[in-house]
Structures are given as C-alpha cells and as structure tokens.
Protein backbone atom coordinates (compact mmCIF):
# COMPACT_ATOMS: atom_id res chain seq x y z
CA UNK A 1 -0.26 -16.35 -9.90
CA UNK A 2 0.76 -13.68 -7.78
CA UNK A 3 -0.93 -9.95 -7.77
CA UNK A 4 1.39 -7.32 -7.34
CA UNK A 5 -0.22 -3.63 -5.49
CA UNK A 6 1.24 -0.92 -4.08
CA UNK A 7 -0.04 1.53 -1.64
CA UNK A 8 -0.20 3.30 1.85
CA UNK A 9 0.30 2.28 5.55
CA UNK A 10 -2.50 3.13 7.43
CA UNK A 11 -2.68 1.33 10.41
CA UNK A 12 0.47 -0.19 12.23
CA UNK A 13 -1.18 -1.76 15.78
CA UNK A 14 -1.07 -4.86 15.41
CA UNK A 15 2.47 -7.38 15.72
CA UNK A 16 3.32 -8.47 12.79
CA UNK A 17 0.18 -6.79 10.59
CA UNK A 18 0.14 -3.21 8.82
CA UNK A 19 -3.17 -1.99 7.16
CA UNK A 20 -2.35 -0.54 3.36
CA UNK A 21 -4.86 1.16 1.47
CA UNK A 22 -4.81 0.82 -1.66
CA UNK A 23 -6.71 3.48 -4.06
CA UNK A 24 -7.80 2.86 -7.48
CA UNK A 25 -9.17 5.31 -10.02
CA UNK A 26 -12.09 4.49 -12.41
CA UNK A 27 -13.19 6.42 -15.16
CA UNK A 28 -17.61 6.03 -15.40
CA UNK A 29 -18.28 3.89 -19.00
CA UNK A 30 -21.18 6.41 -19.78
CA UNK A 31 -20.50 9.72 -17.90
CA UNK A 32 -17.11 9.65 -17.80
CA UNK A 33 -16.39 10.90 -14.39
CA UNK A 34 -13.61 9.64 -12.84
CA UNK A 35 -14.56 7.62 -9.57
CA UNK A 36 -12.18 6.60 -6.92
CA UNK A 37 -12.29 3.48 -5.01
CA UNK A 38 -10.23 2.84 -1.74
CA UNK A 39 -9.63 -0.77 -0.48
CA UNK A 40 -7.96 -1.53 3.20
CA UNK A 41 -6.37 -4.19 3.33
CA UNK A 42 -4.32 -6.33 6.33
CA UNK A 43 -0.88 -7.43 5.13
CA UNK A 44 1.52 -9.59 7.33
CA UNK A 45 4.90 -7.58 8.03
CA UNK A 46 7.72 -9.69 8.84
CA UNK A 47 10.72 -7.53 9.06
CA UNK A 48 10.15 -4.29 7.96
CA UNK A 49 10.48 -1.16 10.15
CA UNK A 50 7.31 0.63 8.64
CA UNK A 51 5.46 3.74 9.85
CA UNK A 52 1.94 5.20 9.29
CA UNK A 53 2.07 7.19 5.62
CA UNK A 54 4.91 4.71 4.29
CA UNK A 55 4.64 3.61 0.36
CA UNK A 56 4.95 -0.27 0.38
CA UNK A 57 4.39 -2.62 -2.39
CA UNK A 58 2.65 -5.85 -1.63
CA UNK A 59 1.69 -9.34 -2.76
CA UNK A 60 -0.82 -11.87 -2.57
CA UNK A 61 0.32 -14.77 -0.49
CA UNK A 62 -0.71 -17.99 1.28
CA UNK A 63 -3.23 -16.87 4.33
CA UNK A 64 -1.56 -15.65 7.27
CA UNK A 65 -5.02 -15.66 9.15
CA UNK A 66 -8.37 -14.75 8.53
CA UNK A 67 -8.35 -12.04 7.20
CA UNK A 68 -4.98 -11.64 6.05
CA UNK A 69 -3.77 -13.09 2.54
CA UNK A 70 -0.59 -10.19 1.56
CA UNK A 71 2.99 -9.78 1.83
CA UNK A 72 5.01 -6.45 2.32
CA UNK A 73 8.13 -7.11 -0.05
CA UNK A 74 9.83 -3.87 0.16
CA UNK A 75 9.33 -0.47 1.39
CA UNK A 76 10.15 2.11 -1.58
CA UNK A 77 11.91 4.73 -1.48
CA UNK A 78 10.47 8.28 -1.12
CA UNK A 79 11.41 10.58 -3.98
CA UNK A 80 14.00 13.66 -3.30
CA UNK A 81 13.55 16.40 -4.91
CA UNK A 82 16.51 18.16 -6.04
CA UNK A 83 15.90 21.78 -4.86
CA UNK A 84 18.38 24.33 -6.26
CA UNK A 85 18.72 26.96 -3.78
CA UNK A 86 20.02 30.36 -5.08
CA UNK A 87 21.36 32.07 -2.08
C-alpha cells in the first residue's frame, strides 16, 4: 500500500534526487502542547523541473538506492491570491 505526503524541497544537488521535508504537528497526550516534528527525506525526481521552496507531493515506492524509497508525482500549484487593487 502506498503512503501518500506532501511537503517542501529542500535540497536539489543531487541528479535525479530532491530532499523534501516533510513537517508534522503533534498535539502532547497530557500537556497538550502542540509539538512539531520535521522529517527529511530523499525522493527520486525523474522529470520534474523543481526548485528549492517548491510544494511537491510524494509517494512511497520501490528503492531507488539506499537511502531513497519516494516518488515526486506532481508539483502543485502555488495558490494566487486574487488582490483587488483600488486605484
């Protein structure tokens, strides 16, 4: 069964490899502050054009190498704001 994430390009120096962190948030069971975990993790990057700060979602795959065990599927989209400009 494939797992699903999305997150953040952090690294792009490698080939065909991109770093994506992925961040979780955690509330505490007993004092209830909200913790947040970050996980880096290498993903294989066949054909995407992808730059550092890029949203990408990902999937668990068949090992690429060592280390690596994700796919980028797509890149998505940045949200536009609609500004309304009174002039």
């Amino acid at each position: 069964m494939n797992k699903i994430f999305s997150g953040t390009v952090v690294s792009k120096k490698d080939l065909k490899t991109v770093k994506v962190e992925l961040i979780s948030h955690k509330s505490h069971p007993k004092y209830k502050k909200v913790i947040k975990k970050e996980k880096r993790l290498q993903v294989h990057n066949e054909n995407f054009a992808l730059k550092v700060g890029d949203k990408v979602i990902i999937k668990s795959s068949r090992l690429y190498s060592k280390n690596k065990a994700f796919l980028v599927i797509k890149k998505e989209e940045a949200k536009k704001r609609l500004l309304n400009q009174e002039e």
